[in-house]
C-alpha atoms as a PDB file:
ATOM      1  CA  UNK A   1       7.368  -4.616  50.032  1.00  0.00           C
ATOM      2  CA  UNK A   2       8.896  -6.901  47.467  1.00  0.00           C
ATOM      3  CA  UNK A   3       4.863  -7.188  46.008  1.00  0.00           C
ATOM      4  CA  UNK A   4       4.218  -4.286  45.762  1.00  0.00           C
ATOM      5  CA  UNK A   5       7.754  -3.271  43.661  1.00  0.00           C
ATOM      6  CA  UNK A   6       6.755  -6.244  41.445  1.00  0.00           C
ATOM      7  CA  UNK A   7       3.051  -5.043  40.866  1.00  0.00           C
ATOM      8  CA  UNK A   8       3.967  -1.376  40.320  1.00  0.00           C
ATOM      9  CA  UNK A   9       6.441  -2.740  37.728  1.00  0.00           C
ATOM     10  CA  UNK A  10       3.538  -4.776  36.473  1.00  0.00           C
ATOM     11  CA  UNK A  11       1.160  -1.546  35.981  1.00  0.00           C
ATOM     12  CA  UNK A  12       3.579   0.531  34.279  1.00  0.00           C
ATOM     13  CA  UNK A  13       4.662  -1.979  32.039  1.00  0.00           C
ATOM     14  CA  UNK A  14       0.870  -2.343  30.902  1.00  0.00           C
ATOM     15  CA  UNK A  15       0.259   1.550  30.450  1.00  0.00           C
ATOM     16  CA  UNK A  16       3.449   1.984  28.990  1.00  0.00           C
ATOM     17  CA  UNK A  17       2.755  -1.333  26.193  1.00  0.00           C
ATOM     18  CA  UNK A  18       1.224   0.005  22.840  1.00  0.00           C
ATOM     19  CA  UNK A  19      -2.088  -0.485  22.298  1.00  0.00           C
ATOM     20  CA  UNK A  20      -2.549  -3.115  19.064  1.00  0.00           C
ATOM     21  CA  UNK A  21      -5.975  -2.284  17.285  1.00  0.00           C
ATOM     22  CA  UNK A  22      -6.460  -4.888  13.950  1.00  0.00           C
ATOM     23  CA  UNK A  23      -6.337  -3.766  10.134  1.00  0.00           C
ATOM     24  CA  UNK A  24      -9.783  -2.905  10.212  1.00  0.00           C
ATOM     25  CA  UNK A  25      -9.732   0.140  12.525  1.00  0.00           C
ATOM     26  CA  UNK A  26     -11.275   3.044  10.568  1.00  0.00           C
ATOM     27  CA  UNK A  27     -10.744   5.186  14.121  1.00  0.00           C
ATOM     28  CA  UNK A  28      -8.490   7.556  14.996  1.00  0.00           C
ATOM     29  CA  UNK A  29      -5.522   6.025  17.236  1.00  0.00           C
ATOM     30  CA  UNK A  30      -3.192   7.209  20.188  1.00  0.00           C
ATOM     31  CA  UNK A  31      -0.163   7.855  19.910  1.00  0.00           C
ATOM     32  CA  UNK A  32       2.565   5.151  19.583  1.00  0.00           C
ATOM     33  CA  UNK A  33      -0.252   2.259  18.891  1.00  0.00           C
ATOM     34  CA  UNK A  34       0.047  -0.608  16.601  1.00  0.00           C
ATOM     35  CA  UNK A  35      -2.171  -1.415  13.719  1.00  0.00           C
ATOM     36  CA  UNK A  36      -1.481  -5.256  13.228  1.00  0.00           C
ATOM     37  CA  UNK A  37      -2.709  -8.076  10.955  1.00  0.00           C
ATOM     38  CA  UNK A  38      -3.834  -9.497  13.972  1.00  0.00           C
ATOM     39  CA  UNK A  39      -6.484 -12.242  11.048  1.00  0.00           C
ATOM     40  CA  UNK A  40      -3.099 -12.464   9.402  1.00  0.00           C
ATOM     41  CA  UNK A  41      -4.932 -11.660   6.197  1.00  0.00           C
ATOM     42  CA  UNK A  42      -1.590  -9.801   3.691  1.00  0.00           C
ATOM     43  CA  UNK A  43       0.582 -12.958   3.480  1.00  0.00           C
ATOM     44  CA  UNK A  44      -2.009 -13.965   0.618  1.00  0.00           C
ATOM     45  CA  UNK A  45      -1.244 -10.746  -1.028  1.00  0.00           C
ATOM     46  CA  UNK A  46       2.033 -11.192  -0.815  1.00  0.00           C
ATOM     47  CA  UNK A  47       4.257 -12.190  -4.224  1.00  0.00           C
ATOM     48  CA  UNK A  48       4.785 -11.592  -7.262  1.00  0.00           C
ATOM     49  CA  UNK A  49       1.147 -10.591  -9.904  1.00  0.00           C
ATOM     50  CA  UNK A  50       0.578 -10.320 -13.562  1.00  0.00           C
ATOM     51  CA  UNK A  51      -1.864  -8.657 -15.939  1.00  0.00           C
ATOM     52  CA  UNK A  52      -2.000  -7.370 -19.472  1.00  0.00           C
ATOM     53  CA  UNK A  53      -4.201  -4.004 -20.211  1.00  0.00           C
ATOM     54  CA  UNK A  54      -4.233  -2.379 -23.566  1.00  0.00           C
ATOM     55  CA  UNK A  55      -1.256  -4.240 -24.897  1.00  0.00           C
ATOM     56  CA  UNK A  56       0.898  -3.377 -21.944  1.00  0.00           C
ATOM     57  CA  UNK A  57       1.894  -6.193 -19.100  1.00  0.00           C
ATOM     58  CA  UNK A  58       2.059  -5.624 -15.734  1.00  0.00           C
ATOM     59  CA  UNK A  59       4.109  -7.140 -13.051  1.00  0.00           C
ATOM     60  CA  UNK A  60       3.623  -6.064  -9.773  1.00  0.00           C
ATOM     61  CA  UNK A  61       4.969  -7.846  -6.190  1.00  0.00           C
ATOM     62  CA  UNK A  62       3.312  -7.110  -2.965  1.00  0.00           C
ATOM     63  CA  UNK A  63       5.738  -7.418   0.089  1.00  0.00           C
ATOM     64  CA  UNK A  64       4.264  -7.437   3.791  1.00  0.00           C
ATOM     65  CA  UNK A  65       6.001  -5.026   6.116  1.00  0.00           C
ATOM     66  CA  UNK A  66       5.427  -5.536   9.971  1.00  0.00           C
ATOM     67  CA  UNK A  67       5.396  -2.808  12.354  1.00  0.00           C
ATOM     68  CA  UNK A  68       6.317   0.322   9.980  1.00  0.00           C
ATOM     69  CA  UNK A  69       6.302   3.788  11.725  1.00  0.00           C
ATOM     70  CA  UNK A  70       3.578   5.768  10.023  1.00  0.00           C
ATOM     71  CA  UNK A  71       4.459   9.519  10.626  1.00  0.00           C
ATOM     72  CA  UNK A  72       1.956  10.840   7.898  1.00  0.00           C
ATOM     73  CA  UNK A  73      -0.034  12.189  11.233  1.00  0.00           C
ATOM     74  CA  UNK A  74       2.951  14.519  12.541  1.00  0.00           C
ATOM     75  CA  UNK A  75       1.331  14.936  15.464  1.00  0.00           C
ATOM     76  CA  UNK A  76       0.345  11.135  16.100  1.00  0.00           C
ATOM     77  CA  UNK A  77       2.621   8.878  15.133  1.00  0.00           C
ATOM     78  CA  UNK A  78       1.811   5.175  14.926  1.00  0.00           C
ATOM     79  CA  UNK A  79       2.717   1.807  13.792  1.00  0.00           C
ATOM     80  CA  UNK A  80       0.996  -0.830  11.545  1.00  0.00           C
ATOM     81  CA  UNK A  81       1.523  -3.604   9.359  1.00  0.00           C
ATOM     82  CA  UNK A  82       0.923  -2.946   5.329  1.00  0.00           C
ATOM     83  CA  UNK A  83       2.242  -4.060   2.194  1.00  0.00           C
ATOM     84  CA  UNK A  84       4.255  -2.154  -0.087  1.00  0.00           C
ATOM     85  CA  UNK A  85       3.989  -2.383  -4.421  1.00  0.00           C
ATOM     86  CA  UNK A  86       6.778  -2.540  -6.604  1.00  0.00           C
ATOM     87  CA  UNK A  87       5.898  -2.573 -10.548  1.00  0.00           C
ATOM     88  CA  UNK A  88       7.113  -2.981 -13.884  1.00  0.00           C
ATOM     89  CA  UNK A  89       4.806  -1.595 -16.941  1.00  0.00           C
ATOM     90  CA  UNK A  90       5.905  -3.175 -20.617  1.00  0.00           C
ATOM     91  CA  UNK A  91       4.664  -1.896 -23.756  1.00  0.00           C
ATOM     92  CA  UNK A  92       3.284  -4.826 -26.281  1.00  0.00           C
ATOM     93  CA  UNK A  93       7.069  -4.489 -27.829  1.00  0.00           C
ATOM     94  CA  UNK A  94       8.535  -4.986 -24.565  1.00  0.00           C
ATOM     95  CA  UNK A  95      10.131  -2.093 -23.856  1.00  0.00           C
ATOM     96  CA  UNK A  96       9.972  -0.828 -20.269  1.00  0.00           C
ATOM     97  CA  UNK A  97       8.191   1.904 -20.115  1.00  0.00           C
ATOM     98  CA  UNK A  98       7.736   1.955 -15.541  1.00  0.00           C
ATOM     99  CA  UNK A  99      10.283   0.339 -13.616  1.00  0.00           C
ATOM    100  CA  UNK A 100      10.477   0.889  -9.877  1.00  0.00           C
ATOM    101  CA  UNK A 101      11.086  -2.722  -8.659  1.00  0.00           C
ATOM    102  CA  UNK A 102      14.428  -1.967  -7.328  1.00  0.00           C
ATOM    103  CA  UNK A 103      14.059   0.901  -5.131  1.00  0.00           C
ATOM    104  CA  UNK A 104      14.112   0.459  -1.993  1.00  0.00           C
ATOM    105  CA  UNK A 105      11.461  -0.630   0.816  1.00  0.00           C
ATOM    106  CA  UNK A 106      10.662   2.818   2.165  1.00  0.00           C
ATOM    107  CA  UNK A 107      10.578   3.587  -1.382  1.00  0.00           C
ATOM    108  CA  UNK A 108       8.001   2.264  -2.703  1.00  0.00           C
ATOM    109  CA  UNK A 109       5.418   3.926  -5.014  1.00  0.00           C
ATOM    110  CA  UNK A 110       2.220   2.261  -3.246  1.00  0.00           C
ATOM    111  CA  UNK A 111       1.635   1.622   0.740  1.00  0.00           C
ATOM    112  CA  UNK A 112      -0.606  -0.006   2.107  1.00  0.00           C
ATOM    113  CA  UNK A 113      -3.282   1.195   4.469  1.00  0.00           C
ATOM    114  CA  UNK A 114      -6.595  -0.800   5.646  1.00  0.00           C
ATOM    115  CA  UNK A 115      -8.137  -3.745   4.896  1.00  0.00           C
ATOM    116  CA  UNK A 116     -12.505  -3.953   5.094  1.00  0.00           C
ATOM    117  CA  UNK A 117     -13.878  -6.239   6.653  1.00  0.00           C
ATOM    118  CA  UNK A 118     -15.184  -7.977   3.277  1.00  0.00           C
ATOM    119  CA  UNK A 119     -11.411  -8.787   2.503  1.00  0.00           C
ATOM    120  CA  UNK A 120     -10.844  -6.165  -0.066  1.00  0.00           C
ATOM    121  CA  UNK A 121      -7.754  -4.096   0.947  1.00  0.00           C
ATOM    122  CA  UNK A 122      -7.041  -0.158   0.079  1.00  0.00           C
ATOM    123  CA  UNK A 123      -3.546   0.992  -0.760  1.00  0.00           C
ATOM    124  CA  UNK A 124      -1.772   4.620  -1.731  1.00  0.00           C
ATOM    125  CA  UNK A 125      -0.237   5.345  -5.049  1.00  0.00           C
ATOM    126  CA  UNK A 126       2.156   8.122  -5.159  1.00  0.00           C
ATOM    127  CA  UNK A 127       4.910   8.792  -7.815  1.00  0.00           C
ATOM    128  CA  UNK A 128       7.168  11.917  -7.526  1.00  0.00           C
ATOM    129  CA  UNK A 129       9.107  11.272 -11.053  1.00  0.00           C
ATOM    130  CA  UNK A 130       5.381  11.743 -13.011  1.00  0.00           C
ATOM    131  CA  UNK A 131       4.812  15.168 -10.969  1.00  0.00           C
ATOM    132  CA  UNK A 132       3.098  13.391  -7.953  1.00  0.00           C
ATOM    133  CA  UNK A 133       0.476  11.496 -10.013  1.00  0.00           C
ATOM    134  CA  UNK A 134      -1.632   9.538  -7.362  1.00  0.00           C
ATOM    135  CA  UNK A 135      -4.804   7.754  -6.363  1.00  0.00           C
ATOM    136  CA  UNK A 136      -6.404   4.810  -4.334  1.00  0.00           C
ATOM    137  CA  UNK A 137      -5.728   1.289  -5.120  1.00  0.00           C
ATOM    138  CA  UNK A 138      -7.877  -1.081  -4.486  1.00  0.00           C
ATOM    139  CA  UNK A 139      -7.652  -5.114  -4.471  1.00  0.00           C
ATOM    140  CA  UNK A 140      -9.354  -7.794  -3.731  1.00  0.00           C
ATOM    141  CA  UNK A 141      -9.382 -12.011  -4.563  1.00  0.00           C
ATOM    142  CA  UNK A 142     -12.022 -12.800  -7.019  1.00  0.00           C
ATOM    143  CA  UNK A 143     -11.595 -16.340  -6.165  1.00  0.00           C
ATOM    144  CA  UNK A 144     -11.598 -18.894  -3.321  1.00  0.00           C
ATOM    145  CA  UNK A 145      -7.704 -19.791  -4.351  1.00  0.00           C
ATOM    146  CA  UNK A 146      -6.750 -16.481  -4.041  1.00  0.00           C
ATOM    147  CA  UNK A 147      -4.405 -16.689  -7.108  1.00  0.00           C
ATOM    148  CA  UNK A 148      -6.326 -13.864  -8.666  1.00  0.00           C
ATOM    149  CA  UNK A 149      -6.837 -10.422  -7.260  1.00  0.00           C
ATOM    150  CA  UNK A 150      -9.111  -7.311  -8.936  1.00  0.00           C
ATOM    151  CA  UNK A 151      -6.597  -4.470  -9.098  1.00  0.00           C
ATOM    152  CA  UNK A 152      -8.750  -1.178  -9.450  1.00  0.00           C
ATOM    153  CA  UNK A 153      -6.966   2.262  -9.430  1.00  0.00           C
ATOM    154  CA  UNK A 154      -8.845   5.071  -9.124  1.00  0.00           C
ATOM    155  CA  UNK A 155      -6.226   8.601  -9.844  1.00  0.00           C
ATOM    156  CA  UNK A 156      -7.163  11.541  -7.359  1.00  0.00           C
ATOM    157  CA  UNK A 157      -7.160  14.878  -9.324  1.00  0.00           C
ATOM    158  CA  UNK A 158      -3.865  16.243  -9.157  1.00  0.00           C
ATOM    159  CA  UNK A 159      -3.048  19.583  -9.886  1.00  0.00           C
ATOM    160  CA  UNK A 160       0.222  19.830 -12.778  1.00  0.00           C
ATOM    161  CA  UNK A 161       1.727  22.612 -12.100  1.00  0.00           C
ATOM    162  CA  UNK A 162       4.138  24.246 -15.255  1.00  0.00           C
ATOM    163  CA  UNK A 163       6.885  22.912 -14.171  1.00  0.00           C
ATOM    164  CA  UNK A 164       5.620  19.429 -14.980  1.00  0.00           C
ATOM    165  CA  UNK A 165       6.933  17.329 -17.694  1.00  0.00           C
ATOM    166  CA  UNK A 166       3.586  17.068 -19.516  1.00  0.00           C
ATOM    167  CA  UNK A 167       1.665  19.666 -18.283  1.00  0.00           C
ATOM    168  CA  UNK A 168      -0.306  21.311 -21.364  1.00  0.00           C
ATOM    169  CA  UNK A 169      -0.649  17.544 -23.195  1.00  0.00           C
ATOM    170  CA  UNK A 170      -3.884  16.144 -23.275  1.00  0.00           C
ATOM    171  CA  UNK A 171      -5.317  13.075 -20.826  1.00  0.00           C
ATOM    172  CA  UNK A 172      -4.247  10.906 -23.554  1.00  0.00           C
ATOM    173  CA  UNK A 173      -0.997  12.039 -23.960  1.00  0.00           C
ATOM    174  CA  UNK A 174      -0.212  11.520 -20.141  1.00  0.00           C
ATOM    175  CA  UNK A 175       1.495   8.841 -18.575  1.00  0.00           C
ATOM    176  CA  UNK A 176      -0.098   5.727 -17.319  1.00  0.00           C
ATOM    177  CA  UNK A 177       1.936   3.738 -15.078  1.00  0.00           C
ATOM    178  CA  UNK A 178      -0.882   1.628 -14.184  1.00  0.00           C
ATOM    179  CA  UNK A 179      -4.539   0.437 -15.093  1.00  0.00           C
ATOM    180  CA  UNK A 180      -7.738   1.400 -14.155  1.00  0.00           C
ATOM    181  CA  UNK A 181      -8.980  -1.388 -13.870  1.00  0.00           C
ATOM    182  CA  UNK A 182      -7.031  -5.231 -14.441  1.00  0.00           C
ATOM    183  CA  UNK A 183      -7.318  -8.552 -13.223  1.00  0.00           C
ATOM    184  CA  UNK A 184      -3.920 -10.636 -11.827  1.00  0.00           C
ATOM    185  CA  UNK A 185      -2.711 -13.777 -11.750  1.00  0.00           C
ATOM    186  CA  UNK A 186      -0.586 -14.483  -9.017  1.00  0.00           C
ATOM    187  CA  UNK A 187       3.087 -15.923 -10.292  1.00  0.00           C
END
């Protein structure tokens, strides 16, 4: 009796576990599973990066976060591990001109989401202050050190609505928190 208490213990406690699928899972998941850095490959992302583009400087820091509840799916919630950006954009006088290293965590103005399987890793901008301007970010190391990354940010189309700040103004009147295209150092 006492065996087979412990083994139906045993058996629930396996279909009730999480499944854990790695960074590289470009699949649909179940509910509840876990998306982990199981190659441990974000702590080399991690820290603080510079870059200069058109006069400007660029400081961004990449922060690892383990087991954050993604809810984006309503219907099928999951975990996984990502790394969140915090930035600072200075004009060539120094004056700030995009701040958001401060805010919080579950803040943050680009999440993470996959990595592929040649190393370069995808991430989500989104800023509500600038009307919900957004894209993909990609990065990747461009060397064997890994003390420089290729920072590539590609803007999705976004639709400004009139109630936006600078809808009307030409592209180049816009704001550009961030590059198109930029290489950093790591600090």
């Amino acid at each position: 009796m006492k065996n087979i208490i412990l083994f139906t213990i045993l058996i629930i406690g396996i279909k009730c576990k999480a499944q854990v699928y790695p960074l590289t899972t470009d699949t649909d998941v179940p509910n509840n599973t876990y998306i982990k850095d199981t190659n441990n490959d974000l702590p080399a992302f991690e820290g603080t990066w510079k870059g200069t583009w058109n006069g400007k400087a660029l400081l961004i820091n990449f922060k690892k976060i383990e087991h954050y509840l993604d809810t984006h799916l309503k219907n099928n919630p999951f975990y996984r591990d990502l790394l969140v950006g915090k930035f600072q954009v200075k004009d060539p006088s120094g004056n700030i001109l995009f701040d958001n290293l401060s805010i919080a965590d579950n803040s943050a103005k680009i999440t993470g989401g996959k990595i592929f399987p040649n190393g370069k890793y995808v991430l989500s901008y989104v800023d509500p202050e600038l009307c919900f301007k957004g894209g993909r970010i990609f990065i990747e190391f461009t060397n064997s050190s890994k003390t420089e990354i290729k920072f590539k940010f590609m803007e999705t189309s976004n639709l400004i609505d009139t109630d936006c700040f600078y809808h009307g103004k030409p592209a180049d009147q816009r704001p550009e928190p961030l590059p198109k295209e930029i290489i950093l150092i790591k600090q």
